[in-house]
PDB file of N, CA and C in Angstrom:
ATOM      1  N   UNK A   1      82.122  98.395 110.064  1.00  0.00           N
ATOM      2  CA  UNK A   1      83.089  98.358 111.139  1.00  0.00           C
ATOM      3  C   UNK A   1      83.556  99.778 111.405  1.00  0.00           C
ATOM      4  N   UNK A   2      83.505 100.013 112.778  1.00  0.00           N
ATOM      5  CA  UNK A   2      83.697 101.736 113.260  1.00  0.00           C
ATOM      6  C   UNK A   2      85.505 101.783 113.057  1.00  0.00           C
ATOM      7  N   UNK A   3      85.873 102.778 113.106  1.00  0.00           N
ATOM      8  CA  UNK A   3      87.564 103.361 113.464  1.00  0.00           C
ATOM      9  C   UNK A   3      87.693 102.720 114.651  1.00  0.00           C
ATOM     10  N   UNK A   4      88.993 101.752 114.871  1.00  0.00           N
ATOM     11  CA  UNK A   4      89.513 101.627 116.109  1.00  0.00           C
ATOM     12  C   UNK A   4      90.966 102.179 116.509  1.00  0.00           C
ATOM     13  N   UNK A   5      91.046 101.966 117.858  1.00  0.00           N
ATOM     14  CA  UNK A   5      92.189 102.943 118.516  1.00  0.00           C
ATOM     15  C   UNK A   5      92.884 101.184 119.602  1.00  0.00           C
ATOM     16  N   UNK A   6      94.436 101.626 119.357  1.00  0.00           N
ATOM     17  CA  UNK A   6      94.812 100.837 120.499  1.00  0.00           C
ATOM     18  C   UNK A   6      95.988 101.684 120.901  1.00  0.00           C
ATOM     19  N   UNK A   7      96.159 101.942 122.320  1.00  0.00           N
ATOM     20  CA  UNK A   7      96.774 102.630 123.117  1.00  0.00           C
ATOM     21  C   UNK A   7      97.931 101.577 123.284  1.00  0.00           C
ATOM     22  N   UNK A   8      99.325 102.259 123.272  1.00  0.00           N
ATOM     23  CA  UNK A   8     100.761 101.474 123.877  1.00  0.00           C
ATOM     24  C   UNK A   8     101.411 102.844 125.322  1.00  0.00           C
ATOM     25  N   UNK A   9     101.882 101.758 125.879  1.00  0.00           N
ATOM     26  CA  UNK A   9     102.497 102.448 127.489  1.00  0.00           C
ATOM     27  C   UNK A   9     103.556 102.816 126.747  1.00  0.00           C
ATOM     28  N   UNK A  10     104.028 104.106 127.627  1.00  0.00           N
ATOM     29  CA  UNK A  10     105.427 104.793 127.308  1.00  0.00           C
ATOM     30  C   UNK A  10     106.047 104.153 128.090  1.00  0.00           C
ATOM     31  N   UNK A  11     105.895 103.776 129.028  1.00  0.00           N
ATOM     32  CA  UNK A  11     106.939 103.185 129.866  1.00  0.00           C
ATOM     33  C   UNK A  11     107.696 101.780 129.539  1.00  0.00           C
ATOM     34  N   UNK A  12     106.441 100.458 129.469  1.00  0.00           N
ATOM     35  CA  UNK A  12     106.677  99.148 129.527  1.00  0.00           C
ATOM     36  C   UNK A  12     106.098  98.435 127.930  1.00  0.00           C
ATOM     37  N   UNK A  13     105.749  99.480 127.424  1.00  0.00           N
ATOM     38  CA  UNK A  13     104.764  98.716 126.048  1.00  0.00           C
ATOM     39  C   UNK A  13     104.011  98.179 125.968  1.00  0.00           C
ATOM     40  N   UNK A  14     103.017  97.837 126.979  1.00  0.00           N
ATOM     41  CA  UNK A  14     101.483  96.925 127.307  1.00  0.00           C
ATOM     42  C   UNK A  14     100.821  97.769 126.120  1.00  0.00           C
ATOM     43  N   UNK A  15      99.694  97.312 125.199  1.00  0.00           N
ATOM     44  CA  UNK A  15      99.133  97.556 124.779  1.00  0.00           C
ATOM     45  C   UNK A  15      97.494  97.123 125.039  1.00  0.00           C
ATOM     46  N   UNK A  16      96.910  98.490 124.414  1.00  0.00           N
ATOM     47  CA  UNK A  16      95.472  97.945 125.018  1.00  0.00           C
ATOM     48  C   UNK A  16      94.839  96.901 124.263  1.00  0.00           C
ATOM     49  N   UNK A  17      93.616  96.797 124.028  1.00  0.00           N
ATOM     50  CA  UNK A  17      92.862  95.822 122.800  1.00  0.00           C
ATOM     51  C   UNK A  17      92.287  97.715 122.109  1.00  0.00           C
ATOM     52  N   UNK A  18      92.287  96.671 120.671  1.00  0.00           N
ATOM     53  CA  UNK A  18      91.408  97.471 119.665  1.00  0.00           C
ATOM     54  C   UNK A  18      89.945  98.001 119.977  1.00  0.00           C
ATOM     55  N   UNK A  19      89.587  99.143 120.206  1.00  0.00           N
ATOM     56  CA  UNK A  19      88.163  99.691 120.264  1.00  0.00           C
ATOM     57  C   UNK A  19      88.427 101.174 120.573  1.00  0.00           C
ATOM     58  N   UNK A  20      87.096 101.559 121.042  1.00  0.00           N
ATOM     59  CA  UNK A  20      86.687 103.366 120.529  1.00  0.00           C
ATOM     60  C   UNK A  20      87.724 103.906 121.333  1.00  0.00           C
ATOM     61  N   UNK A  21      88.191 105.346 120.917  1.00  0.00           N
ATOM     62  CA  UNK A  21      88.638 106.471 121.617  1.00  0.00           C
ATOM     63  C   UNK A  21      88.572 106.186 122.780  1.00  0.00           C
ATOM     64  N   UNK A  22      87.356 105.929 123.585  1.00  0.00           N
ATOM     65  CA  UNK A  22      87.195 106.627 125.243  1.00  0.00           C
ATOM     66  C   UNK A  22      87.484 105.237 125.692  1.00  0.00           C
ATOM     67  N   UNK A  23      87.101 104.118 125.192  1.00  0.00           N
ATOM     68  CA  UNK A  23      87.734 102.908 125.383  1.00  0.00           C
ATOM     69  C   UNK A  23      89.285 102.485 125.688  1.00  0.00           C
ATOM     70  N   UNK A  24      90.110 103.269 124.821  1.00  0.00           N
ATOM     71  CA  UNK A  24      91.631 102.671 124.545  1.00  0.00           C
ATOM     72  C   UNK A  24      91.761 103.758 125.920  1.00  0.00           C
ATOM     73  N   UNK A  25      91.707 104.901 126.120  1.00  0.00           N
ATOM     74  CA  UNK A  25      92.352 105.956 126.843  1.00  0.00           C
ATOM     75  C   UNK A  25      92.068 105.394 128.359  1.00  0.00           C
ATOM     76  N   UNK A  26      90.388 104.741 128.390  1.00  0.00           N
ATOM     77  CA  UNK A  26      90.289 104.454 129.710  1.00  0.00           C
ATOM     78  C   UNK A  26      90.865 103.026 130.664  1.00  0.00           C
ATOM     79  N   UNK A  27      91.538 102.542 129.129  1.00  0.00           N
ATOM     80  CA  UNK A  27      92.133 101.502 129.555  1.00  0.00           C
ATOM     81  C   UNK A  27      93.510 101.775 129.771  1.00  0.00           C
ATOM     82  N   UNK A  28      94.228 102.678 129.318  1.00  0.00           N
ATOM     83  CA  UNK A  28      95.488 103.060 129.368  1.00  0.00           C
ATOM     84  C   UNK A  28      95.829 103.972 130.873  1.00  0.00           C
ATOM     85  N   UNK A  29      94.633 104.504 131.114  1.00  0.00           N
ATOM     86  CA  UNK A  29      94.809 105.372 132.376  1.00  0.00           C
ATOM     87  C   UNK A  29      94.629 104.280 133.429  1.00  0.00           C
ATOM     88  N   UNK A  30      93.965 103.221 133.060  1.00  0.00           N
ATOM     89  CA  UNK A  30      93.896 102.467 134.350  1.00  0.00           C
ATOM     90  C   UNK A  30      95.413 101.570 134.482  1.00  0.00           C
ATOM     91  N   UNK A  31      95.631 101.725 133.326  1.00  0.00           N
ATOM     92  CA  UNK A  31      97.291 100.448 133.514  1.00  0.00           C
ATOM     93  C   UNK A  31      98.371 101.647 134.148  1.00  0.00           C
ATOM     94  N   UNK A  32      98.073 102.384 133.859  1.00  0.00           N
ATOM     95  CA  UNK A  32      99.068 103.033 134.469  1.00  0.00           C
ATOM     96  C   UNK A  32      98.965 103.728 135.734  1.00  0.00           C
ATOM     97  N   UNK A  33      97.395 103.694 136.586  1.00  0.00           N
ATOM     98  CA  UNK A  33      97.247 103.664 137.503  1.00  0.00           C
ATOM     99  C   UNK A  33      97.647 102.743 138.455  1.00  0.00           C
ATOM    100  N   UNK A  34      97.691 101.528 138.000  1.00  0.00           N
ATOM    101  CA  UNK A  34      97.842 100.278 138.480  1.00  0.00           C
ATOM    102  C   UNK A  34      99.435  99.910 138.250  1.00  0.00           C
ATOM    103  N   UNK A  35      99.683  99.955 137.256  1.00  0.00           N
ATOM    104  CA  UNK A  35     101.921 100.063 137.217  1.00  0.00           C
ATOM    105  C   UNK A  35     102.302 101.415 137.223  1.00  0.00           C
ATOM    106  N   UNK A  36     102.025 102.163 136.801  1.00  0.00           N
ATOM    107  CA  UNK A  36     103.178 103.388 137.163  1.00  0.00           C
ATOM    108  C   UNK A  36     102.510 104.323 137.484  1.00  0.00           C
ATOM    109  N   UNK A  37     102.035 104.671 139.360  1.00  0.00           N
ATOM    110  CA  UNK A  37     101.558 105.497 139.873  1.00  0.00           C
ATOM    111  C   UNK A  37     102.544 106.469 139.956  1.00  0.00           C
ATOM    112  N   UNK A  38     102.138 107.701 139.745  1.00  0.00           N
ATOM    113  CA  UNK A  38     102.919 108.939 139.678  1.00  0.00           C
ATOM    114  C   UNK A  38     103.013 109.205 138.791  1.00  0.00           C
ATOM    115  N   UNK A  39     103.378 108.879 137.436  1.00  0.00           N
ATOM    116  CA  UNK A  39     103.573 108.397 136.382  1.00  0.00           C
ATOM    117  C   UNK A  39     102.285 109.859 135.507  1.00  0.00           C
ATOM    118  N   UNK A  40     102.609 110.596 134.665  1.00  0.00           N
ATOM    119  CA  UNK A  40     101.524 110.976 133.116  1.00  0.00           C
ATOM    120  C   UNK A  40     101.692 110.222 132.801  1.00  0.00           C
ATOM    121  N   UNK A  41     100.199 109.789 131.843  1.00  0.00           N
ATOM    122  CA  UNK A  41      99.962 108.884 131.116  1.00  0.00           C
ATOM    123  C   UNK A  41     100.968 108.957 129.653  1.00  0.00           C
ATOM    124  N   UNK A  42     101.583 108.206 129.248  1.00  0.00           N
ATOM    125  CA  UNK A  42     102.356 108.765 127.613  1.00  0.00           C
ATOM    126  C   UNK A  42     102.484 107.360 126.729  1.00  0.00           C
ATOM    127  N   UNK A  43     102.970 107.419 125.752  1.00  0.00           N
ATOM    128  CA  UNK A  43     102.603 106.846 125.054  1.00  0.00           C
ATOM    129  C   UNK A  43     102.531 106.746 123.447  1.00  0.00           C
ATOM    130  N   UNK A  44     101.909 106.057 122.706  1.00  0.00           N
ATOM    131  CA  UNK A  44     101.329 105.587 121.309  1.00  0.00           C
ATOM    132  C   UNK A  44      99.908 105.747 121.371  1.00  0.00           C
ATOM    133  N   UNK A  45      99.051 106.163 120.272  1.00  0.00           N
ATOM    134  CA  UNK A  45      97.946 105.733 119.872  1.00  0.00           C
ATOM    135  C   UNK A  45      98.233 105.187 118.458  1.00  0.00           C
ATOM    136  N   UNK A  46      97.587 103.848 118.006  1.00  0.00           N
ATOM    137  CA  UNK A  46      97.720 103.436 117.166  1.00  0.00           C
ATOM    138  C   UNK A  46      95.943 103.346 116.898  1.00  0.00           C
ATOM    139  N   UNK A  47      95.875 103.986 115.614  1.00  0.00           N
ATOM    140  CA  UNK A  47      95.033 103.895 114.693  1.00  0.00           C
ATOM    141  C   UNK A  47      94.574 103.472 113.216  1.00  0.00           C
ATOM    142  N   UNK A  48      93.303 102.631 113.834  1.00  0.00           N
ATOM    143  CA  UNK A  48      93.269 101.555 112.431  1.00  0.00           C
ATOM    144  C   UNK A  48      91.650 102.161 111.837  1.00  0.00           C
ATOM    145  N   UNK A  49      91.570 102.048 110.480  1.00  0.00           N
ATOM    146  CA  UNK A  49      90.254 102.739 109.939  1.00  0.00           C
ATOM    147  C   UNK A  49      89.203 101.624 109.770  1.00  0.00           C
ATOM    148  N   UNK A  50      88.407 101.501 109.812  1.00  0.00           N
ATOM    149  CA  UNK A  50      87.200 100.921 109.741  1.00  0.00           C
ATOM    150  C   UNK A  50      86.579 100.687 108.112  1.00  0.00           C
ATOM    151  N   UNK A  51      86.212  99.726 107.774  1.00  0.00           N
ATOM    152  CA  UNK A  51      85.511  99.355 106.921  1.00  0.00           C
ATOM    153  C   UNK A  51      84.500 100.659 105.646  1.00  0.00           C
ATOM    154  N   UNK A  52      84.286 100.722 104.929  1.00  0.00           N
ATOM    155  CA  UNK A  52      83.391 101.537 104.146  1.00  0.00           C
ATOM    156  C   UNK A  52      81.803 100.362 103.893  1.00  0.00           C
ATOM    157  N   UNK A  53      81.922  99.921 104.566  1.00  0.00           N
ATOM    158  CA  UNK A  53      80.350  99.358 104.287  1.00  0.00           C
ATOM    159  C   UNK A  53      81.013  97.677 103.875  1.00  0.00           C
ATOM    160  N   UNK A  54      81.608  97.375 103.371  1.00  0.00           N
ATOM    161  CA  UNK A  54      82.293  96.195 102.576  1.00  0.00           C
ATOM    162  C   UNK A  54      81.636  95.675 101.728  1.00  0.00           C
ATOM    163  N   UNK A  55      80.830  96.568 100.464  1.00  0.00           N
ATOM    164  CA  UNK A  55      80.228  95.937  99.917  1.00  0.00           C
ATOM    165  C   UNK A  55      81.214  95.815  98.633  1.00  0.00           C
ATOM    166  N   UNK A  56      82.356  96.162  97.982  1.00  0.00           N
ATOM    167  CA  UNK A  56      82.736  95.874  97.076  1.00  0.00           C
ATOM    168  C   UNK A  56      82.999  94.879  96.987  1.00  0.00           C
ATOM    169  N   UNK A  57      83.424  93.698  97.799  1.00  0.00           N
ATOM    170  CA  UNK A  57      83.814  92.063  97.851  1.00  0.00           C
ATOM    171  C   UNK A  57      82.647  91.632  96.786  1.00  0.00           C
ATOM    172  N   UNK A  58      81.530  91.407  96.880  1.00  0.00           N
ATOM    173  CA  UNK A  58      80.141  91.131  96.419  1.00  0.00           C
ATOM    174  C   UNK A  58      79.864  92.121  95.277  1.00  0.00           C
ATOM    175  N   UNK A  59      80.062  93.148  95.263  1.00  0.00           N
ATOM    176  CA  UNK A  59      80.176  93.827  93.422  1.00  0.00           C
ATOM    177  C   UNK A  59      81.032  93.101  92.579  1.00  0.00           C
ATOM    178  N   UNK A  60      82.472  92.590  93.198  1.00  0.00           N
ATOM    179  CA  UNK A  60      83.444  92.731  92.492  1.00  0.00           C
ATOM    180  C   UNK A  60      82.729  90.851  91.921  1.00  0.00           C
ATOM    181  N   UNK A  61      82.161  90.385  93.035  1.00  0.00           N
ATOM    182  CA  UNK A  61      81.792  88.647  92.325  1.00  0.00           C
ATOM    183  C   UNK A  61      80.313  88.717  91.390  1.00  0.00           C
ATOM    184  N   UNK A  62      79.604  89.740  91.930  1.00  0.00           N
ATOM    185  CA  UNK A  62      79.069  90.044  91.024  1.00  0.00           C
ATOM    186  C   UNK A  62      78.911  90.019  89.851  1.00  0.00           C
ATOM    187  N   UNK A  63      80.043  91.143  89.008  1.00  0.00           N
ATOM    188  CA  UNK A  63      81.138  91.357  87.916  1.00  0.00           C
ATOM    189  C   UNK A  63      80.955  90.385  87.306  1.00  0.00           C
ATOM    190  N   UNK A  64      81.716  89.436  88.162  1.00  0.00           N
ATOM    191  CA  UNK A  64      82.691  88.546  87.737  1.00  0.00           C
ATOM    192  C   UNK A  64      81.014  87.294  86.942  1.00  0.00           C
ATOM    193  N   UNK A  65      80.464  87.041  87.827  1.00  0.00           N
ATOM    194  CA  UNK A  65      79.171  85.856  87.573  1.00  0.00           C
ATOM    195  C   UNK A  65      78.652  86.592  85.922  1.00  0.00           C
ATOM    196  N   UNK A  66      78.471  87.449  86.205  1.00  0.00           N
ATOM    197  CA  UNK A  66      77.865  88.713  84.828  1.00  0.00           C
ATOM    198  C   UNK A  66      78.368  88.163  83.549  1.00  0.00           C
ATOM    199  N   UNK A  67      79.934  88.517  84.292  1.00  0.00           N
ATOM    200  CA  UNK A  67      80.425  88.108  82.964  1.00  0.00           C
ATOM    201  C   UNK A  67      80.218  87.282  82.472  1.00  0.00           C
ATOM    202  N   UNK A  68      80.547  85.680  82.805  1.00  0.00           N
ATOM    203  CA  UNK A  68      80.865  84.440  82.867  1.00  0.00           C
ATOM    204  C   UNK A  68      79.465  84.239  81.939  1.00  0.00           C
ATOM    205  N   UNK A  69      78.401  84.835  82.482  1.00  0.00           N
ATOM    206  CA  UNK A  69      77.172  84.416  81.855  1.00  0.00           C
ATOM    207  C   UNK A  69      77.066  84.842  80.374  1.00  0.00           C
ATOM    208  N   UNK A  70      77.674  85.986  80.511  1.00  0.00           N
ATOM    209  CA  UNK A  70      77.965  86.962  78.533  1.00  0.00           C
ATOM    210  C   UNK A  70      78.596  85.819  78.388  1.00  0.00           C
ATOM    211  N   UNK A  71      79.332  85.305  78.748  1.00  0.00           N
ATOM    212  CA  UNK A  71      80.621  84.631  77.530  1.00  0.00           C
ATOM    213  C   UNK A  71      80.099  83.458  77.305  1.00  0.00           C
ATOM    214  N   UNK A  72      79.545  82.714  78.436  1.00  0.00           N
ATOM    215  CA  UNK A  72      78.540  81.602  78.163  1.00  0.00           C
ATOM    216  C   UNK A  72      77.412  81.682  76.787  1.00  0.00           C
ATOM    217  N   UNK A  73      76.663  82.610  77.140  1.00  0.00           N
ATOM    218  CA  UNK A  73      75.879  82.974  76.164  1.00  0.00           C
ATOM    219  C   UNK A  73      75.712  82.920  74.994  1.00  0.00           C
ATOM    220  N   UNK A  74      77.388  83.176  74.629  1.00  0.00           N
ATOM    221  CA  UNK A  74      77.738  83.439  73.180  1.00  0.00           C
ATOM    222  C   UNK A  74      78.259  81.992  72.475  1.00  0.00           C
ATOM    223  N   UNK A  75      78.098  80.950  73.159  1.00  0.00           N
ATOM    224  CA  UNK A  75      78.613  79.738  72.711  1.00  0.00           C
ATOM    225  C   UNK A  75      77.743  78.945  72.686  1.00  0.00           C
TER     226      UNK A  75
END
């Protein structure tokens, strides 16, 4: 999962949806083309980080099965 961006209005607080850089900005320039002509664009960027691959969920059960099988083993 990439880095996402969601843009908030300075003016009214509409917020955009979650996705890329050129995404949030081009949605923010259009709301405010559309409600507050005259208006600089201003605002929030809110930024959320993206995933590292997500494979630790599945190491971590991994682990866990591994174990279960040692301790089994021994009985």
């Amino acid at each position: 999962m990439a880095d996402s961006y969601r843009y908030r209005c300075g003016e009214c607080g509409h917020r955009t949806a979650w996705g890329s850089e050129s995404q949030g900005q081009q949605a923010i320039e259009t709301h405010y083309a559309r409600c507050h002509p005259h208006t600089v664009p201003g605002g929030v960027v809110e930024f959320r980080k993206g995933s590292s691959g997500g494979g630790s969920g599945c190491l971590i059960a991994l682990g866990i099965v591994v174990l279960l099988l040692i301790i089994a083993s021994r009985h």
